[in-house]
N, C-alpha and C. Protein backbone atom coordinates (compact mmCIF):
# COMPACT_ATOMS: atom_id res chain seq x y z
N UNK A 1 19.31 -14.13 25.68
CA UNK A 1 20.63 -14.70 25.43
C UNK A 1 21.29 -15.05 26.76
N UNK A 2 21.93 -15.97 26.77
CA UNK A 2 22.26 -16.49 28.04
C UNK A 2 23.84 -16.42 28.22
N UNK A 3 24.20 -15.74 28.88
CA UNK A 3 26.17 -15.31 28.68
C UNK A 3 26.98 -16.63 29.13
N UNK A 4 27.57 -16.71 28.88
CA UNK A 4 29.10 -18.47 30.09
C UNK A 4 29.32 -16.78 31.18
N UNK A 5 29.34 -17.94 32.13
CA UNK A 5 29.67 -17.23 33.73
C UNK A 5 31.19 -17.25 33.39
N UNK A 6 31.44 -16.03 33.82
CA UNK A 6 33.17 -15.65 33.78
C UNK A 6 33.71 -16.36 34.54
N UNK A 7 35.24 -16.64 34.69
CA UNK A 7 35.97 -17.50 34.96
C UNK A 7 36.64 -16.08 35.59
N UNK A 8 37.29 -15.85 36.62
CA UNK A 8 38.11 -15.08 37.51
C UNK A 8 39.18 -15.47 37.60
N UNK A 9 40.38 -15.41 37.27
CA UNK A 9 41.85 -15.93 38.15
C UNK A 9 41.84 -15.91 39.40
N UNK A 10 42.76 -17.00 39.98
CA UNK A 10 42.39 -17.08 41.35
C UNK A 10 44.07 -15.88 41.71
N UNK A 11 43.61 -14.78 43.07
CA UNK A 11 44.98 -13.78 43.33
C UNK A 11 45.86 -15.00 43.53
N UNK A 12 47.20 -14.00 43.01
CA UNK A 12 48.65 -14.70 42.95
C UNK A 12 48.80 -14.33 45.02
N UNK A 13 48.70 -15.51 45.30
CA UNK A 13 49.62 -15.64 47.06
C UNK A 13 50.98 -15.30 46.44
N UNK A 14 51.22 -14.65 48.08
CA UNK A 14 52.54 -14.63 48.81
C UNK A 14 53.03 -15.40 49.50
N UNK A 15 53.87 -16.22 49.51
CA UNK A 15 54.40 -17.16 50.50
C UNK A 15 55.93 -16.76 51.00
N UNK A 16 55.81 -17.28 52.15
CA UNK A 16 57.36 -17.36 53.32
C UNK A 16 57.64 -18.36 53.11
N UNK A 17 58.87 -19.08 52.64
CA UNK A 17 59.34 -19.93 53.34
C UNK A 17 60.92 -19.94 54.21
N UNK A 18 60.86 -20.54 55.62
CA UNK A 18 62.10 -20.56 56.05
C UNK A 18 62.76 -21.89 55.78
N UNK A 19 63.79 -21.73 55.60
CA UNK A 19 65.28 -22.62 55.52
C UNK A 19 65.20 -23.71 56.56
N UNK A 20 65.98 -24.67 56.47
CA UNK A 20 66.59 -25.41 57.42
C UNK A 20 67.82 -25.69 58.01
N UNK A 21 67.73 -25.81 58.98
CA UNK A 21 69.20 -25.52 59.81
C UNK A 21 70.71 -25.55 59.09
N UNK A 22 70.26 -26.09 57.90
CA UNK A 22 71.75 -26.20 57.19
C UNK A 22 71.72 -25.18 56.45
N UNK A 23 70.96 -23.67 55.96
CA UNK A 23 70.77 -22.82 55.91
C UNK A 23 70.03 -22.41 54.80
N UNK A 24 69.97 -22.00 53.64
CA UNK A 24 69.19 -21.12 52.37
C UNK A 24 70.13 -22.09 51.44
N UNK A 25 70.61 -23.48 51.17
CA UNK A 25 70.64 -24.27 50.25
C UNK A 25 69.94 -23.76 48.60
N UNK A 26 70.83 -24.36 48.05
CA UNK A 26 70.56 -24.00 46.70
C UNK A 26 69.10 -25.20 46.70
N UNK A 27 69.48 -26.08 47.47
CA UNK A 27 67.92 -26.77 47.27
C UNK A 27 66.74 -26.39 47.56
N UNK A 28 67.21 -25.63 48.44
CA UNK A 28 65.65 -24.51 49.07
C UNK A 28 65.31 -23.91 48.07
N UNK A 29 66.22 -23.64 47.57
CA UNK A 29 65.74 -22.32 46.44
C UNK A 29 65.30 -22.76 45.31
N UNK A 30 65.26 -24.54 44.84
CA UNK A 30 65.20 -25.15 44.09
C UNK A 30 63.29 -25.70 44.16
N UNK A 31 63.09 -25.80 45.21
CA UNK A 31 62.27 -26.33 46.08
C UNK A 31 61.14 -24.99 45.88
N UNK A 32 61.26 -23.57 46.26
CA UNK A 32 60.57 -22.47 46.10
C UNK A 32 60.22 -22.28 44.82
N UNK A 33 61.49 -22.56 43.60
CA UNK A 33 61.09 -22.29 42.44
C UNK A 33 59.93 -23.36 41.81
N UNK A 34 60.20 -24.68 42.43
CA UNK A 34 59.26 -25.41 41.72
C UNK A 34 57.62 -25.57 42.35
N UNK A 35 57.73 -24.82 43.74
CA UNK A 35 56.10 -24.36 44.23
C UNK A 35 55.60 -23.45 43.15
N UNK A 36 56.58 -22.40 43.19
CA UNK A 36 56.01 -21.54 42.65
C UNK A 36 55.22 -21.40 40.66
N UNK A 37 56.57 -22.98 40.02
CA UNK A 37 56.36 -23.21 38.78
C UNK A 37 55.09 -23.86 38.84
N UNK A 38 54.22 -24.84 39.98
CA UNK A 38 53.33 -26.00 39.92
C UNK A 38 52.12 -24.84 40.42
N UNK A 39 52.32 -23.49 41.18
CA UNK A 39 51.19 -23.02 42.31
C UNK A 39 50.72 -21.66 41.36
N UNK A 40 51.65 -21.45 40.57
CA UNK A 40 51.46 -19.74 40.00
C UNK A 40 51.59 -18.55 40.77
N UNK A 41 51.88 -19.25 42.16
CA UNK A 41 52.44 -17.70 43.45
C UNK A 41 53.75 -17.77 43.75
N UNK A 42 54.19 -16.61 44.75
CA UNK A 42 55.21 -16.36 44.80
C UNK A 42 56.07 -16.63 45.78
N UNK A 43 57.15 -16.99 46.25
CA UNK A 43 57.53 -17.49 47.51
C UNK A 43 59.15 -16.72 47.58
N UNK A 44 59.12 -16.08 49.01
CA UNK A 44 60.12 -15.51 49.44
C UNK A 44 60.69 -16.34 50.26
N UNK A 45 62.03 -16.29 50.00
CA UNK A 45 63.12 -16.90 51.06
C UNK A 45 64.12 -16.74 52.19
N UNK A 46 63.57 -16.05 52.75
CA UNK A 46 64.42 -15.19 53.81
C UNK A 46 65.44 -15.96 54.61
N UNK A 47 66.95 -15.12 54.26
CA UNK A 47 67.87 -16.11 54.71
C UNK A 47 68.18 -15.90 56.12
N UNK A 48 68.28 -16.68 57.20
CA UNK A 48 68.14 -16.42 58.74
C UNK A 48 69.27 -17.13 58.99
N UNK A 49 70.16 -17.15 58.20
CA UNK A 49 71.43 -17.43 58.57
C UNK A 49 72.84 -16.22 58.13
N UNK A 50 72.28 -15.80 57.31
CA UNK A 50 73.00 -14.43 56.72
C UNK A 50 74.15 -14.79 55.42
N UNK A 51 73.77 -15.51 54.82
CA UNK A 51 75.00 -16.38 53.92
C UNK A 51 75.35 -17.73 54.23
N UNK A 52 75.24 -18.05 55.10
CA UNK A 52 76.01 -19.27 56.15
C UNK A 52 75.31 -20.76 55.43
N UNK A 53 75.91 -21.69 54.71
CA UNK A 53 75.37 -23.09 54.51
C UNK A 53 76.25 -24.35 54.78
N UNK A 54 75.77 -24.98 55.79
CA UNK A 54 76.14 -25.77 56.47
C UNK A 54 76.33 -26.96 56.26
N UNK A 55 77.45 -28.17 56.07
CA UNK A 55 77.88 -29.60 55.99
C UNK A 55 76.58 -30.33 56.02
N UNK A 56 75.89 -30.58 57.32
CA UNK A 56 75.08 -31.24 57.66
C UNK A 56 74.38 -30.40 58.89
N UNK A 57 73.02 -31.20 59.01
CA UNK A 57 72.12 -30.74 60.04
C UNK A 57 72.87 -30.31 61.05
N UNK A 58 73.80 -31.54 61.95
CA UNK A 58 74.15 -31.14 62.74
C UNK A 58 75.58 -30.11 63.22
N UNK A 59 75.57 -29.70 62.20
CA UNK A 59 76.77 -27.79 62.10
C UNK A 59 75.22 -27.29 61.78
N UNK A 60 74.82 -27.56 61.08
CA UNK A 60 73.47 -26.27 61.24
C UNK A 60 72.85 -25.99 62.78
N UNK A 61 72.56 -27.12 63.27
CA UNK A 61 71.95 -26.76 64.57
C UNK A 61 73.21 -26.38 65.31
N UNK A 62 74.51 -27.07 65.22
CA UNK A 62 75.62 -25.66 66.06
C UNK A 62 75.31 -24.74 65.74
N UNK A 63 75.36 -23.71 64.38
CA UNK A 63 75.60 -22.52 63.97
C UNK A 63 74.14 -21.85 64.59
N UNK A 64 73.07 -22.91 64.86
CA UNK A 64 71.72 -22.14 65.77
C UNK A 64 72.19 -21.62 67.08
N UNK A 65 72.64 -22.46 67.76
CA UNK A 65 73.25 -22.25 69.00
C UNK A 65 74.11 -21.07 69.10
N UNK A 66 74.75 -20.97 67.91
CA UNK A 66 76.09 -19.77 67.95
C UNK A 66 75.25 -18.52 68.17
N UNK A 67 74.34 -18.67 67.09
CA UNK A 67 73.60 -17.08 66.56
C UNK A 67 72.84 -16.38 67.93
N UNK A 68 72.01 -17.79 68.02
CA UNK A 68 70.79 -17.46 69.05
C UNK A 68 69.70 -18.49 68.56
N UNK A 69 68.49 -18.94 69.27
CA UNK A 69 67.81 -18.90 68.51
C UNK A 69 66.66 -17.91 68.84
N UNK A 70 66.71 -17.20 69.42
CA UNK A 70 65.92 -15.59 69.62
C UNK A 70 66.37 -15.03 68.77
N UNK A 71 67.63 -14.87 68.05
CA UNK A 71 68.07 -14.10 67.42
C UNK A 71 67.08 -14.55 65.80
N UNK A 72 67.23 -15.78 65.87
CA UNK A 72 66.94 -15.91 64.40
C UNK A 72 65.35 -16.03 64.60
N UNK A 73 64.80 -16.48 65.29
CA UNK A 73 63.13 -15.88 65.16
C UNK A 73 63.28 -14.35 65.11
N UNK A 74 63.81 -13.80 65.84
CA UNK A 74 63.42 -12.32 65.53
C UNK A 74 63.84 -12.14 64.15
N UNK A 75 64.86 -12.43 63.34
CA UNK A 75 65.07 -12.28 62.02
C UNK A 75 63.67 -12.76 61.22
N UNK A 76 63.48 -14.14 61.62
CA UNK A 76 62.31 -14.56 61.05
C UNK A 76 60.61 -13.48 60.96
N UNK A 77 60.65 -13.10 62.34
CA UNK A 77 59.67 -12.39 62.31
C UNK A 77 59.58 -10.81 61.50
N UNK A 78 60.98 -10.23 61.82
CA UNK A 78 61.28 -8.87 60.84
C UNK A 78 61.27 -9.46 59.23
N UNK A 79 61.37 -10.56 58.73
CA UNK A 79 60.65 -10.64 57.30
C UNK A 79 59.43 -11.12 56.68
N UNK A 80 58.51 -11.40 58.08
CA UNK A 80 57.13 -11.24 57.95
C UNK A 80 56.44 -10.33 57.66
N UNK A 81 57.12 -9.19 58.61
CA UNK A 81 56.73 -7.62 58.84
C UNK A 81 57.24 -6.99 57.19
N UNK A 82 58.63 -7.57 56.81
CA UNK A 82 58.65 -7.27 55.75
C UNK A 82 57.70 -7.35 54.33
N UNK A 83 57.08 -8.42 54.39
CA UNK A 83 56.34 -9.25 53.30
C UNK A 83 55.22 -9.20 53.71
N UNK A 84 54.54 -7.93 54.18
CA UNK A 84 53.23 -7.68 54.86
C UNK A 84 52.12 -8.51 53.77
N UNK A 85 51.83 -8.70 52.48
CA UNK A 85 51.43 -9.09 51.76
C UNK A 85 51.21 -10.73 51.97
N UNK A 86 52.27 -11.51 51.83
CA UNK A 86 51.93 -12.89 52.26
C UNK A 86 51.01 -13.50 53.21
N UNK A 87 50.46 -14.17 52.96
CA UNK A 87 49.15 -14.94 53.31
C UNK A 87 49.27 -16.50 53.84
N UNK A 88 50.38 -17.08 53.16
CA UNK A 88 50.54 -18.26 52.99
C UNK A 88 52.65 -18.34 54.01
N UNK A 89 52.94 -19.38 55.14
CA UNK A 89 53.93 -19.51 55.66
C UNK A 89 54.57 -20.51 55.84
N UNK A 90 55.50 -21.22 55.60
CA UNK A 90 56.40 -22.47 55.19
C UNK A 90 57.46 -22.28 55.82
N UNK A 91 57.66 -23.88 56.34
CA UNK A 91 59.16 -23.54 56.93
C UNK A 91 59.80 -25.20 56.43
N UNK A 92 60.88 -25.57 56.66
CA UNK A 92 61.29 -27.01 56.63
C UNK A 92 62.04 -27.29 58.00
N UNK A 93 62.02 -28.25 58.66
CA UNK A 93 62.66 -28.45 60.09
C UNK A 93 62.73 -27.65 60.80
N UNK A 94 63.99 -26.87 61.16
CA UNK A 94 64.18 -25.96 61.88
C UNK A 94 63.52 -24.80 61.68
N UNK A 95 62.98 -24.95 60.34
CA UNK A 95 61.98 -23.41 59.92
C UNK A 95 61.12 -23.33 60.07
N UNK A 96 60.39 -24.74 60.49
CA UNK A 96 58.76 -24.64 61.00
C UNK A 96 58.86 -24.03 62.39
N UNK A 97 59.79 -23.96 62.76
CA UNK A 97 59.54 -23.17 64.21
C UNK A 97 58.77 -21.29 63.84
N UNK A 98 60.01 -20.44 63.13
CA UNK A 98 59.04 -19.61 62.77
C UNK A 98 57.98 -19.32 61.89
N UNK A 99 57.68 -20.52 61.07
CA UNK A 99 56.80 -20.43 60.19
C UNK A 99 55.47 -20.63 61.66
N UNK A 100 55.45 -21.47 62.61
CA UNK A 100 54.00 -22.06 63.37
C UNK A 100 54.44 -20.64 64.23
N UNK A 101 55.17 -19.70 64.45
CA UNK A 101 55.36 -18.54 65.37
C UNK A 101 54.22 -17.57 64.85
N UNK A 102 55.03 -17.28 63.24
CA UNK A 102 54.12 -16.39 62.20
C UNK A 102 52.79 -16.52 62.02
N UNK A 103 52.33 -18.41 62.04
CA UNK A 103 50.94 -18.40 61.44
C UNK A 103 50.25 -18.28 62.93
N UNK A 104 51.04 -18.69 64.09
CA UNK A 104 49.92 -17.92 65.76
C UNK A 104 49.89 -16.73 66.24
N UNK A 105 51.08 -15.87 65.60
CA UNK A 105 50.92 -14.93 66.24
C UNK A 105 51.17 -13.28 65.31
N UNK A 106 51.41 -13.65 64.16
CA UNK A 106 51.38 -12.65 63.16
C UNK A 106 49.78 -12.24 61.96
N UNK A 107 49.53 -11.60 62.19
CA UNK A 107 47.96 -11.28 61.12
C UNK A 107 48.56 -11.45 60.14
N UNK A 108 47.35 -12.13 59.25
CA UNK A 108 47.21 -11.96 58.12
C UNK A 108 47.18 -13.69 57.52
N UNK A 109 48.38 -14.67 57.99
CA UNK A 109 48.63 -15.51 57.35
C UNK A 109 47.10 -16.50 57.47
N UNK A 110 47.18 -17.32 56.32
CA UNK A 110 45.85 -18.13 55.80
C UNK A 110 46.04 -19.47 56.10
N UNK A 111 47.55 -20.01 55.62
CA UNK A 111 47.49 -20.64 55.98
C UNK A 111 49.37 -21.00 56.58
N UNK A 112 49.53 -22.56 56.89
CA UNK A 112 50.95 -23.02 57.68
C UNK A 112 50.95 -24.10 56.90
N UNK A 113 52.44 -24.24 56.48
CA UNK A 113 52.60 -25.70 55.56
C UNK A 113 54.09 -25.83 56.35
N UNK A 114 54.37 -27.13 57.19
CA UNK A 114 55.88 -27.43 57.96
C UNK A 114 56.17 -29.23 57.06
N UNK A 115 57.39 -28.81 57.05
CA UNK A 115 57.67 -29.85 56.49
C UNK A 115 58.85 -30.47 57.41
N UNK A 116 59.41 -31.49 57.74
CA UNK A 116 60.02 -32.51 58.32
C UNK A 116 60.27 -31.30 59.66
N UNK A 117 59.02 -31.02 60.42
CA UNK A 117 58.64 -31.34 61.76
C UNK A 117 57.24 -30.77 62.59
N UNK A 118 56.73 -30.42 63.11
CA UNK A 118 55.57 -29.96 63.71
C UNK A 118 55.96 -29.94 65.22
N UNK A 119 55.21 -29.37 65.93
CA UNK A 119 55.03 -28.47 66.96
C UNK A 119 54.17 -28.74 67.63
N UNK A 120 53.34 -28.45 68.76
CA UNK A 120 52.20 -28.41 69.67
C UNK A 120 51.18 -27.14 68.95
N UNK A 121 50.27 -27.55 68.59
CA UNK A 121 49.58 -26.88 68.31
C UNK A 121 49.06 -25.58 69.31
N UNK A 122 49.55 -25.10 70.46
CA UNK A 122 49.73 -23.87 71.50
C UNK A 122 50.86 -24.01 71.51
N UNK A 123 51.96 -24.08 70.92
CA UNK A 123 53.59 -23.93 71.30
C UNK A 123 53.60 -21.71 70.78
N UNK A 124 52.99 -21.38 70.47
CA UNK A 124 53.13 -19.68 70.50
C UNK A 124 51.87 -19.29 71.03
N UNK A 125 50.48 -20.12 70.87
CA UNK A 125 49.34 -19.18 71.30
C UNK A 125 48.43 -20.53 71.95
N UNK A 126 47.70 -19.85 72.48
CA UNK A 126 46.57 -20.95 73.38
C UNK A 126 46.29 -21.81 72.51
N UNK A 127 45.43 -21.52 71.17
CA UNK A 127 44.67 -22.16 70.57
C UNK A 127 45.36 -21.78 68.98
N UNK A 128 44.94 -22.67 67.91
CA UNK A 128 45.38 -22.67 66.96
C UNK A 128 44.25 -22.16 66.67
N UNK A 129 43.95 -21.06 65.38
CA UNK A 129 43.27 -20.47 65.07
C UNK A 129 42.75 -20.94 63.63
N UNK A 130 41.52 -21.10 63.96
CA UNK A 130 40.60 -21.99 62.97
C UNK A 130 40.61 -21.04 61.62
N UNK A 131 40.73 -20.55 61.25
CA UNK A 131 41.30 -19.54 59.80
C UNK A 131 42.45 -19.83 59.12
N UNK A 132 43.46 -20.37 59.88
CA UNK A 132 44.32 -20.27 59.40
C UNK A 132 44.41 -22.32 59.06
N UNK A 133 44.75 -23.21 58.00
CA UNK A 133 44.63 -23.96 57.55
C UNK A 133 46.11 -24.52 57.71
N UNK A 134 46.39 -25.54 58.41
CA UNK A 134 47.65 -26.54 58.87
C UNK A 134 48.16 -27.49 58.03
N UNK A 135 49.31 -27.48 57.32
CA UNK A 135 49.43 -28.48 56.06
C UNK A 135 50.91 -29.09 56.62
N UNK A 136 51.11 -30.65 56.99
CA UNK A 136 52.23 -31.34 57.26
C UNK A 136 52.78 -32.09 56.32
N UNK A 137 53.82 -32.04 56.37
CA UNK A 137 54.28 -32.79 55.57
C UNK A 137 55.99 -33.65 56.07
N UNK A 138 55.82 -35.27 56.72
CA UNK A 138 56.68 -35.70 57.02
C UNK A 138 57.27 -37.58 56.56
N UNK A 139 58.12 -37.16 57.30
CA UNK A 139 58.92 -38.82 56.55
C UNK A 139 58.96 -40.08 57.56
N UNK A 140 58.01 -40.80 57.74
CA UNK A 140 57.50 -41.68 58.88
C UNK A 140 58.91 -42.28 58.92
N UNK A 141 59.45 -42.59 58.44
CA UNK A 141 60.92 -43.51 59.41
C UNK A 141 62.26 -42.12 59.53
N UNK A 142 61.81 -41.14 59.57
CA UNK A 142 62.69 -39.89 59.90
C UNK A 142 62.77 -40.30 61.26
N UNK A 143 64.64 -40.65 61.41
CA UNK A 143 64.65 -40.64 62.82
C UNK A 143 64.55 -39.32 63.36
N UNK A 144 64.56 -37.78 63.18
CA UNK A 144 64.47 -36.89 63.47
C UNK A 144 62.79 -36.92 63.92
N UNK A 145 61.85 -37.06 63.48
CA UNK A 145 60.78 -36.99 63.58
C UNK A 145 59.80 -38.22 64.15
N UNK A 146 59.89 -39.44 63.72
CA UNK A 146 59.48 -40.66 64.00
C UNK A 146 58.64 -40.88 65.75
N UNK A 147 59.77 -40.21 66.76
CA UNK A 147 59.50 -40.81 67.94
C UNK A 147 58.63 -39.02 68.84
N UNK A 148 58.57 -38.31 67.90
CA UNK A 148 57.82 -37.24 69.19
C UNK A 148 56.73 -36.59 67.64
N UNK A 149 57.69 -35.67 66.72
CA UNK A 149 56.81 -35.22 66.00
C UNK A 149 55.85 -35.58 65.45
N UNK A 150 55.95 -36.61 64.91
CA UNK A 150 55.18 -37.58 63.75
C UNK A 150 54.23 -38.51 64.96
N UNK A 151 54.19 -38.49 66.14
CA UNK A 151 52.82 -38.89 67.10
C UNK A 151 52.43 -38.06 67.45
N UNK A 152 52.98 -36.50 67.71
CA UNK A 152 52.02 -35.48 67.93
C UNK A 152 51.06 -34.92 66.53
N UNK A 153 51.63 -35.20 65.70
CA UNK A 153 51.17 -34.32 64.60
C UNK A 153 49.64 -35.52 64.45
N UNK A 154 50.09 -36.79 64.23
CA UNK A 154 48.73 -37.62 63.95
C UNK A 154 47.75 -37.41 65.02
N UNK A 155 47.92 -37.07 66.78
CA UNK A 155 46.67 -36.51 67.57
C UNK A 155 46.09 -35.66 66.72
N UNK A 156 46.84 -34.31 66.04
CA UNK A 156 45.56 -33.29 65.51
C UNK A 156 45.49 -33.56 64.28
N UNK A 157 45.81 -34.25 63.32
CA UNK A 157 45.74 -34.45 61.92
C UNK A 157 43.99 -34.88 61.57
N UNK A 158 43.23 -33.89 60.50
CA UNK A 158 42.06 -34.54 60.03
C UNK A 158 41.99 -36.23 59.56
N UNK A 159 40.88 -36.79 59.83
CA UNK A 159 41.16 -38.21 59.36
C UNK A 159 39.39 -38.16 58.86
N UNK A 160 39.18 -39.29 58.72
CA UNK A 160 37.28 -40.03 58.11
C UNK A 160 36.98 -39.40 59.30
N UNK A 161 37.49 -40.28 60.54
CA UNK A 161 36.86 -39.85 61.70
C UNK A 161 36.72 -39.06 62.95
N UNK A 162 37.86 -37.87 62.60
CA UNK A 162 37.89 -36.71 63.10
C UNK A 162 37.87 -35.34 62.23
N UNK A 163 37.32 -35.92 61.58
CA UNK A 163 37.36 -34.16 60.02
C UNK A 163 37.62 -33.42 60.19
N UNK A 164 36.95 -32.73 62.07
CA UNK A 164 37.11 -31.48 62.27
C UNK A 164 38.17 -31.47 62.79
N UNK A 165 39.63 -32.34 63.15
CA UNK A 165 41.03 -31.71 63.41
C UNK A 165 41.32 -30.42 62.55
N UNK A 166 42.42 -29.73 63.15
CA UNK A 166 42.74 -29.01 62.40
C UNK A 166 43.93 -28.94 61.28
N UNK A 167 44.73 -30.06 61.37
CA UNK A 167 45.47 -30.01 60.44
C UNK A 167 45.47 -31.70 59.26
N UNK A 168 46.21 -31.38 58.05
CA UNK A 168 46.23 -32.57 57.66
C UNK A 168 47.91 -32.71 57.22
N UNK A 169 47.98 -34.03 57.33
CA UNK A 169 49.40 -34.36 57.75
C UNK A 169 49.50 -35.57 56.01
N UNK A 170 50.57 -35.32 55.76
CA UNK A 170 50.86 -36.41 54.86
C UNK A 170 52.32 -36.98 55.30
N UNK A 171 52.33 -38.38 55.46
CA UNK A 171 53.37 -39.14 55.75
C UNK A 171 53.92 -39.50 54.27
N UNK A 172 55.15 -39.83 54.12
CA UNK A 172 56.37 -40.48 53.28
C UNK A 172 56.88 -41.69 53.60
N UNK A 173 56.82 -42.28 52.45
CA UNK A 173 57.60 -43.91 53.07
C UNK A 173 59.30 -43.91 52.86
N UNK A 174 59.61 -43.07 53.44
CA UNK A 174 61.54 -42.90 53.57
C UNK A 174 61.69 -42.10 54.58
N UNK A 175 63.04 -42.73 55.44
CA UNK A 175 63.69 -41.97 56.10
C UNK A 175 64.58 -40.88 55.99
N UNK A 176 64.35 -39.94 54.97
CA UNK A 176 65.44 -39.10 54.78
C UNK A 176 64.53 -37.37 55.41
N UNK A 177 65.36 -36.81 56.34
CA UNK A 177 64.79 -35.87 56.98
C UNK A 177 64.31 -34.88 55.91
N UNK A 178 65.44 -34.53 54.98
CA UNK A 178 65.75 -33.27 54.05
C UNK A 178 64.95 -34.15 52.63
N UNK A 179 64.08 -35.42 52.45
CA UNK A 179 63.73 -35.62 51.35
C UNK A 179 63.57 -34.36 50.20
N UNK A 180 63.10 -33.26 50.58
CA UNK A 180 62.73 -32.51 49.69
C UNK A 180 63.63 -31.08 48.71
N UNK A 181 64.98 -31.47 49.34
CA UNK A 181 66.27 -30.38 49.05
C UNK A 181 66.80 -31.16 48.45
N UNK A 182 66.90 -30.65 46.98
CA UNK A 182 67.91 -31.56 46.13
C UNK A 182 69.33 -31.06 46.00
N UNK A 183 69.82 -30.35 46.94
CA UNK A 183 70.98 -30.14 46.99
C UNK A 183 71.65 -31.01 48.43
N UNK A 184 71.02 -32.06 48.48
CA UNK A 184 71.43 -32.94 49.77
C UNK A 184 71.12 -34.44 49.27
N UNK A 185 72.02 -35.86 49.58
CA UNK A 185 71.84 -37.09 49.05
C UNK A 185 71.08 -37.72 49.73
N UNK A 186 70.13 -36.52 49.93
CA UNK A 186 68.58 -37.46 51.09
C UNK A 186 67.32 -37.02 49.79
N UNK A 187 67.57 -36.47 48.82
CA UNK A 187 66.61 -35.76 47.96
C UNK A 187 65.76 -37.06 47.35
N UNK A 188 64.77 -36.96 46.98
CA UNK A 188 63.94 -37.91 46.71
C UNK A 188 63.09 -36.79 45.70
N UNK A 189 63.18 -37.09 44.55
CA UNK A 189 62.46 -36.72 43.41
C UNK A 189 60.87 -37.12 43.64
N UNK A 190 60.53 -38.20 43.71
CA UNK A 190 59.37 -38.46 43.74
C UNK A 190 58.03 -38.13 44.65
N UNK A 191 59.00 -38.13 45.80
CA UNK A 191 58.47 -37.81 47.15
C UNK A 191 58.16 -36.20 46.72
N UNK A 192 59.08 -35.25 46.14
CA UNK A 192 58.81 -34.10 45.92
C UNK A 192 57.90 -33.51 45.71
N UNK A 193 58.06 -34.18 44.02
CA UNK A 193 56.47 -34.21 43.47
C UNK A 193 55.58 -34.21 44.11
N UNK A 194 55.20 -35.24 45.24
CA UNK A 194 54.03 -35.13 45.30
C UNK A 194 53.86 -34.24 46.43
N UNK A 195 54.62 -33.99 47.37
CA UNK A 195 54.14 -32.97 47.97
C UNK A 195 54.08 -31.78 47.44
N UNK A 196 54.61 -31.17 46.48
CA UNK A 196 54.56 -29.79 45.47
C UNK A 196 52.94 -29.71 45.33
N UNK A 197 52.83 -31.11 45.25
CA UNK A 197 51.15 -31.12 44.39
C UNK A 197 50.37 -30.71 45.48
N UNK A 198 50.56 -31.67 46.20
CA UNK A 198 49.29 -31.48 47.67
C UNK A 198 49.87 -29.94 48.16
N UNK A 199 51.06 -29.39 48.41
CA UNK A 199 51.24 -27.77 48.16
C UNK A 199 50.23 -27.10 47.60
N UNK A 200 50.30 -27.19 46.06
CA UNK A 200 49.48 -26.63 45.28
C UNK A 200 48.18 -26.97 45.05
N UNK A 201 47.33 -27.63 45.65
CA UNK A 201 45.97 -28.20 45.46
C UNK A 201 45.72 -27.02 47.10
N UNK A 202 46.57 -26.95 48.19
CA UNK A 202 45.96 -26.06 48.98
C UNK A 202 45.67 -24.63 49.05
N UNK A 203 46.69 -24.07 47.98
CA UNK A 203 46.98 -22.77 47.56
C UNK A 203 46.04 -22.64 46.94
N UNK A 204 45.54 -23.63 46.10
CA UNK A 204 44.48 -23.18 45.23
C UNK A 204 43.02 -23.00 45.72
């Protein structure tokens, strides 16, 4: 008799995600719930502003300046330590800073998903560490991003003819930095979607 090969659930991930400079938005939280409705894992939101939500980007990046921004990576990093469990680290703009901190220099994480910005791939450690899996996600006419991030990120982005880069980058055809917070009139429904998906096709 010949049995069907069992089918296993795949483990429920842990995910981080950090905020963006305008702080823990009800869109963030809007944004976590619907990873988590499309991925079947779980995503924590650690607020690194302490309550604080901000007009626009730019009072968010004041209120960075006010705090620290040592201050708020170290916040960032004490809820890594918290969420020893998570595997998986997300940030949006200003949050990819400690999300690419966490995935160079904290154990454990699998993988890094930054959304409207990226980093130098040694901006915390020499080398980006081939274990851990790089997921971008940006808005090609973002004037925030357009003229530094979005040409560094395509040097390391996988393509046909560099496979072995280490990260893969998906561009957007809109300029709105915050496309993905629907508690801001830059929200783009569609655009969402599909990054939720390519989210969840990596988790899986």
């Amino acid at each position: 008799m010949i049995r069907p090969t069992p089918h296993y659930p795949v483990p429920m991930a842990q995910i981080i995600l950090f905020h963006h400079a305008r702080g823990l938005t009800e869109g963030v939280l809007a944004l976590a719930e619907q990873i988590e409705q499309a991925s079947g894992h779980h995503v924590h939101t650690p607020d690194l502003f302490g309550g604080a939500v901000l007009p626009t980007v730019e009072d968010g990046l004041a209120h960075l300046q006010q705090i620290g921004q040592d201050e708020v990576m170290t916040r960032a990093m004490h809820a890594c330590a918290e969420h020893k469990e998570a595997s998986v680290v997300a940030g949006i703009s200003m949050g990819v800073m400690p999300a690419w901190k966490a995935a160079q220099t904290a154990p454990g994480f699998r993988a890094c998903i930054a959304m409207s910005s990226a980093l130098p791939l040694d901006a915390y450690a020499r080398l980006w560490q081939p274990h851990t899996s790089l997921q971008i996600h940006l808005a090609a006419q973002d004037p925030w991003v357009k003229d530094e991030d979005l040409p560094l990120a395509r040097t390391y982005a996988a393509t046909a003819e560099h496979p072995d880069r280490p990260a893969d980058l998906f561009e957007y055809e809109t300029a709105s930095h915050l496309f993905m917070d629907s508690s801001t009139d830059q929200y783009d429904a569609r655009h969402t979607e599909v990054m939720v998906e390519r989210i969840r096709e990596l988790l899986a």
